[in-house]
N, C-alpha and C. Protein backbone atom coordinates (compact mmCIF):
# COMPACT_ATOMS: atom_id res chain seq x y z
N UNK A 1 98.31 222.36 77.05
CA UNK A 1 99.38 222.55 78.01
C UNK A 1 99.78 221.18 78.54
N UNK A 2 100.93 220.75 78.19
CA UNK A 2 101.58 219.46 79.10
C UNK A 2 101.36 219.79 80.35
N UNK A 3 100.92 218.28 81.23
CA UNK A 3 100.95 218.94 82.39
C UNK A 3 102.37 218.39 83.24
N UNK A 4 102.43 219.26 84.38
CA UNK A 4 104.03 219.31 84.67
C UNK A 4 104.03 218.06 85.66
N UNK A 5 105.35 217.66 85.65
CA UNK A 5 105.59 216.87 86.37
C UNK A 5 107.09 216.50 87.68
N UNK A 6 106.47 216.73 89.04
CA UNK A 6 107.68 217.07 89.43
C UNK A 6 108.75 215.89 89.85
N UNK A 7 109.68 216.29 89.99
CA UNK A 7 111.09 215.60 89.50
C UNK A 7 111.13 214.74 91.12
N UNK A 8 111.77 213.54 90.73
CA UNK A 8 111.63 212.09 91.84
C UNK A 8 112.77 212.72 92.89
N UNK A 9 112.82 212.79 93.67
CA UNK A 9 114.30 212.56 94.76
C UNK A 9 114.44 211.49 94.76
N UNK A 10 115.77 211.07 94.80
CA UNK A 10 116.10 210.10 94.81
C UNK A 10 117.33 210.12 95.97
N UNK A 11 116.89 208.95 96.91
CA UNK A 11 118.04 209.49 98.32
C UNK A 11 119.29 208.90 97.68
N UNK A 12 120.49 209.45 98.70
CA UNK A 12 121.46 209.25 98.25
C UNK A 12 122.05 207.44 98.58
N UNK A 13 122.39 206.97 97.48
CA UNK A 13 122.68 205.03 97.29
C UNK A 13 123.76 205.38 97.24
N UNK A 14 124.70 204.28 97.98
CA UNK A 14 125.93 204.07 97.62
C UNK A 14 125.92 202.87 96.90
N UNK A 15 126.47 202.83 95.66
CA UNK A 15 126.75 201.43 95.19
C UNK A 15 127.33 200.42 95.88
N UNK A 16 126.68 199.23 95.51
CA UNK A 16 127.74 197.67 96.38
C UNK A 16 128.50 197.51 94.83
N UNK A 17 129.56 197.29 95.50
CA UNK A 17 130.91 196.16 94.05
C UNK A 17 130.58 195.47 93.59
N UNK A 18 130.48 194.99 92.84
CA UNK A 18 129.82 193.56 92.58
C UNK A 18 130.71 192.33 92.79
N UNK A 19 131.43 192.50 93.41
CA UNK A 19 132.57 191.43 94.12
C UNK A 19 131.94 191.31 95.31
N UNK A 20 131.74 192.11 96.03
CA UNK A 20 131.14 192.38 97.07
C UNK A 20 129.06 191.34 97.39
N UNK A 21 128.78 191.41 96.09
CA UNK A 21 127.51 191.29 95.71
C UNK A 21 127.70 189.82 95.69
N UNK A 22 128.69 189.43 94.89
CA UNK A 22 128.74 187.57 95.13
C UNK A 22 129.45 187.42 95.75
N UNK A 23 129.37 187.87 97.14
CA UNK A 23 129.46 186.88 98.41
C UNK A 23 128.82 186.45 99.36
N UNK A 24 127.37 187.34 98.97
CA UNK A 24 126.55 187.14 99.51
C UNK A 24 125.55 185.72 98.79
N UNK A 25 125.63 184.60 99.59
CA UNK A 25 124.82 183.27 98.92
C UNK A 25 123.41 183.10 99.30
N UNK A 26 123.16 182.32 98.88
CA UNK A 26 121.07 181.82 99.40
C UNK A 26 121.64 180.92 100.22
N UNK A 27 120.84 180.80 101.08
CA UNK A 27 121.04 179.71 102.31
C UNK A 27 121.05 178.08 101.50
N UNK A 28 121.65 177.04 102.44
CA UNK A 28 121.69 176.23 101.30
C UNK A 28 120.41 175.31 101.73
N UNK A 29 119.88 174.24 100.69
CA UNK A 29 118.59 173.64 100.57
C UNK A 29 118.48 173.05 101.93
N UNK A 30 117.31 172.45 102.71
CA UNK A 30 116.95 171.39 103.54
C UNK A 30 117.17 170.33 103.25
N UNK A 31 117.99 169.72 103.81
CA UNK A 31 118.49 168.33 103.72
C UNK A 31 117.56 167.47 103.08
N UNK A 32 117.74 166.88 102.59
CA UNK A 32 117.41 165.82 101.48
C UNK A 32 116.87 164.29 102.38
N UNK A 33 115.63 163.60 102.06
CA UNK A 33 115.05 162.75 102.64
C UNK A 33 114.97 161.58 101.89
N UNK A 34 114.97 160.15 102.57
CA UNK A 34 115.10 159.02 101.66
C UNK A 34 113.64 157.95 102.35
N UNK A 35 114.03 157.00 101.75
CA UNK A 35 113.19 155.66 101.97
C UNK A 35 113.85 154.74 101.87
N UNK A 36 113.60 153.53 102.88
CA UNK A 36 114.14 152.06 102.83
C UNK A 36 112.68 150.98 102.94
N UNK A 37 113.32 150.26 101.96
CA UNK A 37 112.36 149.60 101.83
C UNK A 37 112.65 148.02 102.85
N UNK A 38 111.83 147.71 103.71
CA UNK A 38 112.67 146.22 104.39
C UNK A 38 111.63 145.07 104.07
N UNK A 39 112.45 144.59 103.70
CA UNK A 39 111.39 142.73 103.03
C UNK A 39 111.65 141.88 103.88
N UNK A 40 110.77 140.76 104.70
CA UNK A 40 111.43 139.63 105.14
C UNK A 40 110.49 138.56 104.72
N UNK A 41 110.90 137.30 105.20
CA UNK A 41 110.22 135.89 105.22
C UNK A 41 109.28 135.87 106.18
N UNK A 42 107.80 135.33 105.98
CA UNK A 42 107.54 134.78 108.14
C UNK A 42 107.98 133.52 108.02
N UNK A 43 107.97 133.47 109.91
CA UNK A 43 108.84 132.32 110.27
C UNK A 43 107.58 131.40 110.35
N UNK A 44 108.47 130.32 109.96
CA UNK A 44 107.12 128.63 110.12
C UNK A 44 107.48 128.46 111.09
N UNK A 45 108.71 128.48 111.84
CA UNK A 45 108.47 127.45 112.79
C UNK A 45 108.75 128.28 114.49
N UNK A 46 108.17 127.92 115.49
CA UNK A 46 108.91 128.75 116.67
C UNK A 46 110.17 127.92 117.22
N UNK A 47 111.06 128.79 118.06
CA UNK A 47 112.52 128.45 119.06
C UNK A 47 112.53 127.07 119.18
N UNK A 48 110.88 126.37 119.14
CA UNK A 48 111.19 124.94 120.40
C UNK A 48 111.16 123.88 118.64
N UNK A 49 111.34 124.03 117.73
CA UNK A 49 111.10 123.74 116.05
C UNK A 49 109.44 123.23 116.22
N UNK A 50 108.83 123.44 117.09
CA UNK A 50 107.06 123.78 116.52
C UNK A 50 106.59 124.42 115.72
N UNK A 51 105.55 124.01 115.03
CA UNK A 51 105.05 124.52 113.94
C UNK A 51 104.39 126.08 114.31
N UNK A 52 104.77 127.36 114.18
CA UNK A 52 104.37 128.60 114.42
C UNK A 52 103.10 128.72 113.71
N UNK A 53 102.07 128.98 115.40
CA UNK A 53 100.56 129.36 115.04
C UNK A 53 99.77 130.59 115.30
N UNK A 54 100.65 130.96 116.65
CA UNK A 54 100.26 132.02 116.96
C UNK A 54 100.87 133.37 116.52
N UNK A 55 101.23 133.86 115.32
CA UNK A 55 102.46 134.80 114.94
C UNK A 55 101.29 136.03 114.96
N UNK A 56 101.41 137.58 115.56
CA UNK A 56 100.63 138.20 115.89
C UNK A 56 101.30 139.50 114.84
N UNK A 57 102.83 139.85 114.75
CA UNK A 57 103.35 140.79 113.95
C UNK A 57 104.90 140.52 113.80
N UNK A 58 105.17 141.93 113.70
CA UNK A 58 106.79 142.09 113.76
C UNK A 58 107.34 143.58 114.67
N UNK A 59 108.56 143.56 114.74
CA UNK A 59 108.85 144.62 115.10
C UNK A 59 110.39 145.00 114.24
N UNK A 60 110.29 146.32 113.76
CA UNK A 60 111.47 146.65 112.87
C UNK A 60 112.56 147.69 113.64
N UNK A 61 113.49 147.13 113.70
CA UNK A 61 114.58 147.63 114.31
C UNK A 61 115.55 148.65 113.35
N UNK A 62 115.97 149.94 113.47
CA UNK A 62 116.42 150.40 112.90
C UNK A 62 117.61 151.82 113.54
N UNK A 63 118.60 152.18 112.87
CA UNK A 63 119.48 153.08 113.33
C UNK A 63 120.44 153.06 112.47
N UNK A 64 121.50 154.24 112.67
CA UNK A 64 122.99 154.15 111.93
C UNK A 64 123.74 153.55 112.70
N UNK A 65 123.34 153.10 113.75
CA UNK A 65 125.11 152.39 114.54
C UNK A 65 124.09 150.63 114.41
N UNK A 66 125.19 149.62 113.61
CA UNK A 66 124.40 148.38 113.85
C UNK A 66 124.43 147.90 115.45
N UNK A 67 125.46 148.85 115.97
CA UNK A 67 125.37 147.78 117.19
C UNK A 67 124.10 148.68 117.93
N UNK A 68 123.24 149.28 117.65
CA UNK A 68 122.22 150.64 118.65
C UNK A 68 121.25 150.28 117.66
N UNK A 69 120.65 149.76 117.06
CA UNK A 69 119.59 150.66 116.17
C UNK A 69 118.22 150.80 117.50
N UNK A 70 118.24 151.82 117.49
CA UNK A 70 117.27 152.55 118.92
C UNK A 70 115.84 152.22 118.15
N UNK A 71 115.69 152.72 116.65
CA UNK A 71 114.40 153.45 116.53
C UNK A 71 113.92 151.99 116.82
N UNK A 72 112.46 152.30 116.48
CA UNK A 72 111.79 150.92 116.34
C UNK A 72 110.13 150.84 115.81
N UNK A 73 109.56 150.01 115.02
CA UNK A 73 108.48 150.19 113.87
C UNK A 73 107.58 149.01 114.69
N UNK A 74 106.16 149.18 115.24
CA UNK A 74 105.76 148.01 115.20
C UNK A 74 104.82 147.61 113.81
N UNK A 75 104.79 146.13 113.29
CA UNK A 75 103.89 146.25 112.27
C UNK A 75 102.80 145.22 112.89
N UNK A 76 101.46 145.39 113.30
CA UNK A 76 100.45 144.32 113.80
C UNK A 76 99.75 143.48 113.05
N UNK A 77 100.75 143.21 111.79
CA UNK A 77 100.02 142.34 110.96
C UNK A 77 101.18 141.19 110.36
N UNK A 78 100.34 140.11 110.47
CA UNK A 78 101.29 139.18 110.24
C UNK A 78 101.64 138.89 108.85
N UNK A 79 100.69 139.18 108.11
CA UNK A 79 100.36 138.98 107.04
C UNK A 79 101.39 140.24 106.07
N UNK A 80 101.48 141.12 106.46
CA UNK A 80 102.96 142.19 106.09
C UNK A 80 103.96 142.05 106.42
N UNK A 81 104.34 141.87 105.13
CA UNK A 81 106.22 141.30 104.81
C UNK A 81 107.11 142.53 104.17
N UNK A 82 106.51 143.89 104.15
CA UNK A 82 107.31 144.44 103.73
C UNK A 82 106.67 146.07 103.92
N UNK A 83 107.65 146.36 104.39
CA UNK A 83 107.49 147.88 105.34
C UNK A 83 108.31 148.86 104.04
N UNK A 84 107.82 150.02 103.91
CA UNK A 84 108.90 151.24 103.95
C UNK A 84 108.90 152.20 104.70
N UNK A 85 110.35 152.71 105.16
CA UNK A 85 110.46 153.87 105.86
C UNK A 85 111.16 154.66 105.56
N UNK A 86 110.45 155.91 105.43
CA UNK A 86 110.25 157.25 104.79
C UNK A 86 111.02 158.13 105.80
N UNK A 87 111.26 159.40 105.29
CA UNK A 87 111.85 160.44 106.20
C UNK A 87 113.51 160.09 106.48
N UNK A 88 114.08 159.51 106.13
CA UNK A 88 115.44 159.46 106.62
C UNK A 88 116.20 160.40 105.98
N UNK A 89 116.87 160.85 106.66
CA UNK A 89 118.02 161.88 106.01
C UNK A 89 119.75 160.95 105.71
N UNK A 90 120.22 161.74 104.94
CA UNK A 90 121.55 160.92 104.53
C UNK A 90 122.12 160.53 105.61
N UNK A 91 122.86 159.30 105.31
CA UNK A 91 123.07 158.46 106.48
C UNK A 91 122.86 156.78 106.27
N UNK A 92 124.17 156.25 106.38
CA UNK A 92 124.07 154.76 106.69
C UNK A 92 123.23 154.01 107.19
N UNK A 93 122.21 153.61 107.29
CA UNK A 93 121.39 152.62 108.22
C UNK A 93 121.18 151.38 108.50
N UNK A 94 120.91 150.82 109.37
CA UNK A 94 120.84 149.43 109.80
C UNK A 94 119.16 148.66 110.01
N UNK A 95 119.01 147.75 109.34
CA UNK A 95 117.69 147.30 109.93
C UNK A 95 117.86 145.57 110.38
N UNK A 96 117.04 145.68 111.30
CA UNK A 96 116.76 144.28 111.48
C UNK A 96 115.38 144.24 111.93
N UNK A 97 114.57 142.93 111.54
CA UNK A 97 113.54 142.08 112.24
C UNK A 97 113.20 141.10 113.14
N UNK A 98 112.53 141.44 113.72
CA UNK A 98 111.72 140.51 114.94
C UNK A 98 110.31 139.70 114.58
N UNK A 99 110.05 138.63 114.80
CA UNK A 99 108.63 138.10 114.88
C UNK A 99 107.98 138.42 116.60
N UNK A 100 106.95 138.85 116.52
CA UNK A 100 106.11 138.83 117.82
C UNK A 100 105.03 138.05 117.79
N UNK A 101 104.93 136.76 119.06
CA UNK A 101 103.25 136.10 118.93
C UNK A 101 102.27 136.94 119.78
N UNK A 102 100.90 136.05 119.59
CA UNK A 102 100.07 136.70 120.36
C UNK A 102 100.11 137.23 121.94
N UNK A 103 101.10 136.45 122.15
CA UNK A 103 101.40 136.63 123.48
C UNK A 103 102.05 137.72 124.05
N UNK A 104 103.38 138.40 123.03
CA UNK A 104 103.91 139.57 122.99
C UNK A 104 105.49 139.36 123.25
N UNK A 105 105.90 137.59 123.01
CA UNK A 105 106.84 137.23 122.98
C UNK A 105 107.71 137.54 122.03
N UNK A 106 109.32 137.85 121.69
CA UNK A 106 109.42 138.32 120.69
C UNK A 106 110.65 137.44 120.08
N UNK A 107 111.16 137.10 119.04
CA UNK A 107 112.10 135.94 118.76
C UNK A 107 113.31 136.96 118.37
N UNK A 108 114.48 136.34 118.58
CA UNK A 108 115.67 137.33 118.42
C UNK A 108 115.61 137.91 117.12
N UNK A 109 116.75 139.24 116.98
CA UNK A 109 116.43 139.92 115.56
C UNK A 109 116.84 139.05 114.55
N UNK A 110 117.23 139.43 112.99
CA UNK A 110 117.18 139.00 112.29
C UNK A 110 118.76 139.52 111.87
N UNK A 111 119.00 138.81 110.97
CA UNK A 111 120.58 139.38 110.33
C UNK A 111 120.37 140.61 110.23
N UNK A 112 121.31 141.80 110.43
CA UNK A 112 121.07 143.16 110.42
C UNK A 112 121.24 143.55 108.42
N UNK A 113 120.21 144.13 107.91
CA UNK A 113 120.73 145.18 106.49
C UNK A 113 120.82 145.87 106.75
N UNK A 114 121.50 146.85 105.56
CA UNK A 114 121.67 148.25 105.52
C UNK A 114 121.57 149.00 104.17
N UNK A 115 121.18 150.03 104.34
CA UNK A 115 121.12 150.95 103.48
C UNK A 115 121.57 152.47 103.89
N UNK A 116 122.26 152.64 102.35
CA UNK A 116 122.94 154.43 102.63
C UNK A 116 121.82 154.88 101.94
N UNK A 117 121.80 155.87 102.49
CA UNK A 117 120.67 156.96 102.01
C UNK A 117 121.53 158.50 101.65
N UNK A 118 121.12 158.63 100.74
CA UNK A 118 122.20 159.66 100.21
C UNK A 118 121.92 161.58 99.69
């Protein structure tokens, strides 16, 4: 004897159009993240043209407006000439550098670069 099997209900579906069906999209991706890489020289000499002895770090200046760059990187090593910074989203940016001595004096920035991050 087969054994019986009873029949599915199935509630009542209204079909979607399928016009209807592609208009509905996936949300679109999370913005996209970059890196800049900033290189500089150290300085030999300090403001007064003395031979620079006490050089303790730097400080990296950064933003999209050159005349603002707000953020700011300290690096406590003198001996590092070259930073990257990670996490940026698309967007123009500006960097400049500072020397700091031991003292916590800091020498004006440096010519401003830039990089688009895309």
């Amino acid at each position: 004897m087969a054994p019986v099997v009873s029949p599915v209900a199935v509630p009542d579906v209204t079909p979607v159009p399928v016009e209807a069906a592609a208009l509905v999209s996936p949300p679109p991706p999370p913005p996209s993240v970059g890196a800049a890489t900033v290189e500089w020289l150290a300085p030999e000499t300090a403001t007064d043209g003395s031979t620079l002895t006490n050089l303790a770090g730097y400080r990296i200046y950064y933003g999209t407006d050159v005349t603002r760059m707000t953020r700011k990187i300290e690096v406590k090593n003198a001996g590092v000439l070259t930073y990257v910074i990670e996490g940026l989203t698309p967007a123009t940016y500006y960097f400049a550098v500072t020397a700091i001595n031991v003292h916590g004096q800091e020498s004006a920035r440096s010519n401003a670069g830039r990089k688009i991050i895309t």
